[in-house]
Every structure is written in C-alpha cells, then in structure tokens.
Protein backbone atom coordinates (compact mmCIF):
# COMPACT_ATOMS: atom_id res chain seq x y z
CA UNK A 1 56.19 31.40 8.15
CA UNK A 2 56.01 32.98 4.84
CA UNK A 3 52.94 31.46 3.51
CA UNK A 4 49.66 30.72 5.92
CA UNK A 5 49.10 27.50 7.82
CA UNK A 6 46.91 25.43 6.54
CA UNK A 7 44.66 23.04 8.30
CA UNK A 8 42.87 20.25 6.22
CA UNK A 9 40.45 17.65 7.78
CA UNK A 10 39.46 14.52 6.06
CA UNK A 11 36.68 11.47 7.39
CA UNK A 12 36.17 13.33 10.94
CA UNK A 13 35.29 16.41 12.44
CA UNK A 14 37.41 18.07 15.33
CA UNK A 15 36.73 21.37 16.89
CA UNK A 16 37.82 24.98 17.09
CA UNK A 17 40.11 24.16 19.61
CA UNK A 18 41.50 21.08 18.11
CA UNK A 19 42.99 23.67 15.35
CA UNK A 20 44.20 26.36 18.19
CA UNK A 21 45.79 23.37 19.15
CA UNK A 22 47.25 23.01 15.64
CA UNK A 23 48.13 26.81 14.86
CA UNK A 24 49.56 26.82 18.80
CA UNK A 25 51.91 24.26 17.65
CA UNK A 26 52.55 25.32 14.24
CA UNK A 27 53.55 28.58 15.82
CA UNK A 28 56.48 27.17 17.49
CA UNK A 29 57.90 25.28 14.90
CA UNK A 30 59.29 29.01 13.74
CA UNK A 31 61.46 28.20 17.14
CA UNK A 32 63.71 25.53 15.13
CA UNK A 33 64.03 27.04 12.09
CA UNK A 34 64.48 30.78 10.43
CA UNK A 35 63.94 28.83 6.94
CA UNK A 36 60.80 27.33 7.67
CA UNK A 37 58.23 28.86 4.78
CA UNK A 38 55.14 27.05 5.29
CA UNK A 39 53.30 24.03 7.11
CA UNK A 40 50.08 22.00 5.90
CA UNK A 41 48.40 19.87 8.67
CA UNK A 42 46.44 16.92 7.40
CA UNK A 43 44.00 15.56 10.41
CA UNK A 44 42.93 12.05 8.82
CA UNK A 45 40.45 9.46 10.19
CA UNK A 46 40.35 6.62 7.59
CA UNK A 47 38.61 3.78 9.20
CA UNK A 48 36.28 3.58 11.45
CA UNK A 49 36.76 0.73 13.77
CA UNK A 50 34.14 -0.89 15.74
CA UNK A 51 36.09 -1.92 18.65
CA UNK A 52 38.66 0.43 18.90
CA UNK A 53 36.65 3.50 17.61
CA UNK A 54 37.96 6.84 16.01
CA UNK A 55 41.32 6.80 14.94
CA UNK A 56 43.01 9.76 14.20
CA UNK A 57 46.57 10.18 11.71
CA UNK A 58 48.26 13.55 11.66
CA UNK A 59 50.35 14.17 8.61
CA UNK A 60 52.36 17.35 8.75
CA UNK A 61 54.08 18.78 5.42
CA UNK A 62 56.74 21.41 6.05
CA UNK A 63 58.07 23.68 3.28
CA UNK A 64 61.71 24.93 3.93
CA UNK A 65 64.62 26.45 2.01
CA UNK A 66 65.66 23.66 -0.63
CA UNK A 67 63.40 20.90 1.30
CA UNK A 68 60.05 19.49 1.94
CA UNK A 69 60.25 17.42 5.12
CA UNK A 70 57.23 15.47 5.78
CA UNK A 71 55.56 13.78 9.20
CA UNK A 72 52.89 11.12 9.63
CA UNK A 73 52.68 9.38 12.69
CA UNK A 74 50.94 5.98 13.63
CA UNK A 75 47.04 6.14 14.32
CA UNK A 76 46.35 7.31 17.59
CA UNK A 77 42.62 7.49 19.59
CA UNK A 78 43.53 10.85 21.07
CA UNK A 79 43.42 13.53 18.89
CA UNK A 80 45.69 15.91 20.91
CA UNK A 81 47.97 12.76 21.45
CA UNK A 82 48.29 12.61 17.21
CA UNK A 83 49.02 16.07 17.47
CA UNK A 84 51.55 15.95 20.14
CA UNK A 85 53.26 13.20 18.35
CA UNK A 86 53.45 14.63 14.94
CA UNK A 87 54.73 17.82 16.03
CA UNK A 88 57.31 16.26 17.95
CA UNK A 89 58.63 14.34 15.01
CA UNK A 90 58.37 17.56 12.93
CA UNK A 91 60.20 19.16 15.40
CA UNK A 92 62.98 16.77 15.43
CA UNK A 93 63.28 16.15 11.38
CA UNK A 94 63.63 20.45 11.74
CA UNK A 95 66.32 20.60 14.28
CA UNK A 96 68.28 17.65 11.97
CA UNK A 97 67.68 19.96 8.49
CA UNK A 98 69.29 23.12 10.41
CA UNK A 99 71.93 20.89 11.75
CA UNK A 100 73.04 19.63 8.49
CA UNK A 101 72.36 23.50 6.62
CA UNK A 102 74.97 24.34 9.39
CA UNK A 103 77.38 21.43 8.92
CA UNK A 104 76.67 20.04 12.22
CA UNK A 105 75.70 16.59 11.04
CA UNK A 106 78.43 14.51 9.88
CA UNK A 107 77.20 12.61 6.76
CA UNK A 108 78.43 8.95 6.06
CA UNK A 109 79.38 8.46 2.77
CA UNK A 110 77.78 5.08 0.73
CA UNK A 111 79.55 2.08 1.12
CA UNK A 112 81.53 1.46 -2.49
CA UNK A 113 80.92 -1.87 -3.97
CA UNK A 114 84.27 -4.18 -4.97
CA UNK A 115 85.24 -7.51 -5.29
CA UNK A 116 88.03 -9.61 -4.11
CA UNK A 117 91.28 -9.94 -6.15
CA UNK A 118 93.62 -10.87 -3.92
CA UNK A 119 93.24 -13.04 -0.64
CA UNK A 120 95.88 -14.24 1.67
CA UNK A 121 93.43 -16.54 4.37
CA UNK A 122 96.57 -17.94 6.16
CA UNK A 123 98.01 -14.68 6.77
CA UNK A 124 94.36 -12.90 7.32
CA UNK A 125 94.24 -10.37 4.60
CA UNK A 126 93.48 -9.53 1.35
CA UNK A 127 93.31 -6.84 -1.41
CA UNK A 128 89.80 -5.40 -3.14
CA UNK A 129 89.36 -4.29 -6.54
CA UNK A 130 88.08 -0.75 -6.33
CA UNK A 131 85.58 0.62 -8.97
CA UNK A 132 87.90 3.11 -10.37
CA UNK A 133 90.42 0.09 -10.55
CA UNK A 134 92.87 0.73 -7.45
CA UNK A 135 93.31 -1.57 -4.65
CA UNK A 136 92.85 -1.81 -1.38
CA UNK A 137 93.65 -3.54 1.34
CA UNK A 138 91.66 -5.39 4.35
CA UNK A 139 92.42 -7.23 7.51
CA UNK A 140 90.55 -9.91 8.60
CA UNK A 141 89.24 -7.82 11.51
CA UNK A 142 87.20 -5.49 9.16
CA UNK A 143 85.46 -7.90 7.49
CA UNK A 144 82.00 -8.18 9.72
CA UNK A 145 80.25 -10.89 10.63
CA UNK A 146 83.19 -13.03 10.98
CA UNK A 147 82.89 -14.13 7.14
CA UNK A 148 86.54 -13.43 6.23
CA UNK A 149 86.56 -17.51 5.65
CA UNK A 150 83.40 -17.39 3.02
CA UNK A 151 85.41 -14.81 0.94
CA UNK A 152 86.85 -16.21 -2.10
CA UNK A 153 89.05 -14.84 -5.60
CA UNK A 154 85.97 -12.89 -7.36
CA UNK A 155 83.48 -12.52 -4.01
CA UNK A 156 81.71 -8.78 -4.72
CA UNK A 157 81.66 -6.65 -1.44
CA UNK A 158 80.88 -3.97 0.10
CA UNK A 159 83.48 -1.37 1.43
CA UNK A 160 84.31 1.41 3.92
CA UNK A 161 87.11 3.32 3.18
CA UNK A 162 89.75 4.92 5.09
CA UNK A 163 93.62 5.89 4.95
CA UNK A 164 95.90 3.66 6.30
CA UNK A 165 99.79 3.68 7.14
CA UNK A 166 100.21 2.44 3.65
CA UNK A 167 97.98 3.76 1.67
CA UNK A 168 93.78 3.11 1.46
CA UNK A 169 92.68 0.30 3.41
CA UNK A 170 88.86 -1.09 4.04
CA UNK A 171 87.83 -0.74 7.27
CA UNK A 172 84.49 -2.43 6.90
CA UNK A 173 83.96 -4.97 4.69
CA UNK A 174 80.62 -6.64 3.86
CA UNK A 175 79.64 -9.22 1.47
CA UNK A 176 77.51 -8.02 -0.85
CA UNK A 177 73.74 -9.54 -1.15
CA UNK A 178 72.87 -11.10 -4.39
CA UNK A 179 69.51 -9.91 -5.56
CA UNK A 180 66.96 -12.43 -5.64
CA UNK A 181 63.65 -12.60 -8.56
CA UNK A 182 62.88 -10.04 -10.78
CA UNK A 183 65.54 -7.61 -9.64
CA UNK A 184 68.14 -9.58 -10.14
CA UNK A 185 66.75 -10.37 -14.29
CA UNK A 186 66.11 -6.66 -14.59
C-alpha cells in the first residue's frame, strides 16, 4: 500500500490485538491487487442492545487506481467474525476490480428502451422502434414472462439486442414499468 492503514474506532473499544488482527488482514489484501493504494478500517458499535449486547459493523474503504471500492457488512457480536466477514467481501469486490482492469469480466450492456410499432400476434412476432429510429425484430419466444399477448401498437419495452440472420433482432424483450407517484410527475 502506498499510503498507511488506518484504523478508526467509533462507540467501543477493542484491543491491541483486535487491530493486529486488522493490519494482519489488511496486509494481505496487497495479495489481490498491485493497484491497491490505501485501506481505512472503520470498527463501529452504534447501539447498544440490551438483549443481544455489543454489536460490532466493520466498514472497510479501499483506495485503488481509478476506484474507491467500499465494504460494510451486517452487525455481527464477534468482533473477529465482523472482521473476517468484511475482509472477505473486500477481498472479493478486489479480485472483481482486477478482473475487469484485465478484461476478464464480461460487462452486459443496459437494456435499450423501445416501443412496439409493428405486431403480428397470429404469426408470433413483431417489430420495435429503436431509439435511434431503426427496427427490430422479436419472436414471441424472447418476450419474457409469457406477455407477448399484453403487447399492443405503442407498448414501451425494454430490449436486448443481438444480430440475427436478417439483420438486429431482440432477444429479450421486457415490458417496460410505468413509474408510479412523484417520479412519474417529475
């Protein structure tokens, strides 16, 4: 790491050896990552219970090359078990940034929205109304949740596209939600 680890504790006290702990498994988060420039480890007890006890959150914040991945886990009782679990998740969210700096992880590209222009319910298909004003084309097999019979002229979708035999073709279709209260007035 290029800049120092550091360790802040809020609402509890924890020992020496619950930050060896920490700078232990700081310390091998360097294993995952050659771009990893700094870590901040945020030991949190913010309510007290009188049944359960101490509860302890672990919040880790991880500065790396172009990115700030960040970790908080679920309350735990066990300190070292907060630990444990936020490292682990750090670990993971590190192994999926040098994946994708490596072009490893294939990204999905957003659905495009559309609406229907052209439907043909007897034959099964129908044509969409791209954003950029082409068309495409859809079976009634790649519209999901069996709603190709809901879809009407002028129905606004969602879309998955792909390259067909005859040109660009849908091959996931989704009616789009309407927005309900104040979103859908904003």
């Amino acid at each position: 790491m290029k800049l120092p680890l550091q360790i802040t504790v809020r609402n509890a006290s924890v020992s020496e050896v619950v930050k060896d702990e920490i700078r232990e498994r700081a310390d091998k988060l360097e294993q995952f990552s050659n771009n990893l420039m700094g870590c901040r480890v945020t030991v949190d007890s913010p309510h007290r219970h009188h049944h359960q006890g101490v509860r302890y959150t672990v919040q880790i914040d991880i500065t790396v090359r172009g990115a700030e991945l960040v970790v908080k886990r679920q309350p735990h009782e066990d300190i070292y078990v907060a630990i444990r679990d936020a490292f682990d998740a750090a670990r993971r969210q590190l192994e999926v940034y040098e994946r994708r700096l490596r072009g490893d992880v294939k990204i999905h590209e957003a659905p495009s929205q559309a609406r229907v222009i052209k439907l043909f319910s007897e034959e099964g298909y129908g044509f969409l109304e791209a954003p950029n004003g082409y068309e495409v084309y859809f079976h009634r097999n790649s519209v999901l949740g069996g709603a190709f019979d809901r879809l009407t002229i002028g129905t606004e979708v969602r879309f998955v596209e792909e390259e067909g035999e005859k040109g660009p073709q849908a091959s996931t279709v989704e009616i789009a939600r309407k927005r309900r209260g104040r979103e859908a007035r904003a």
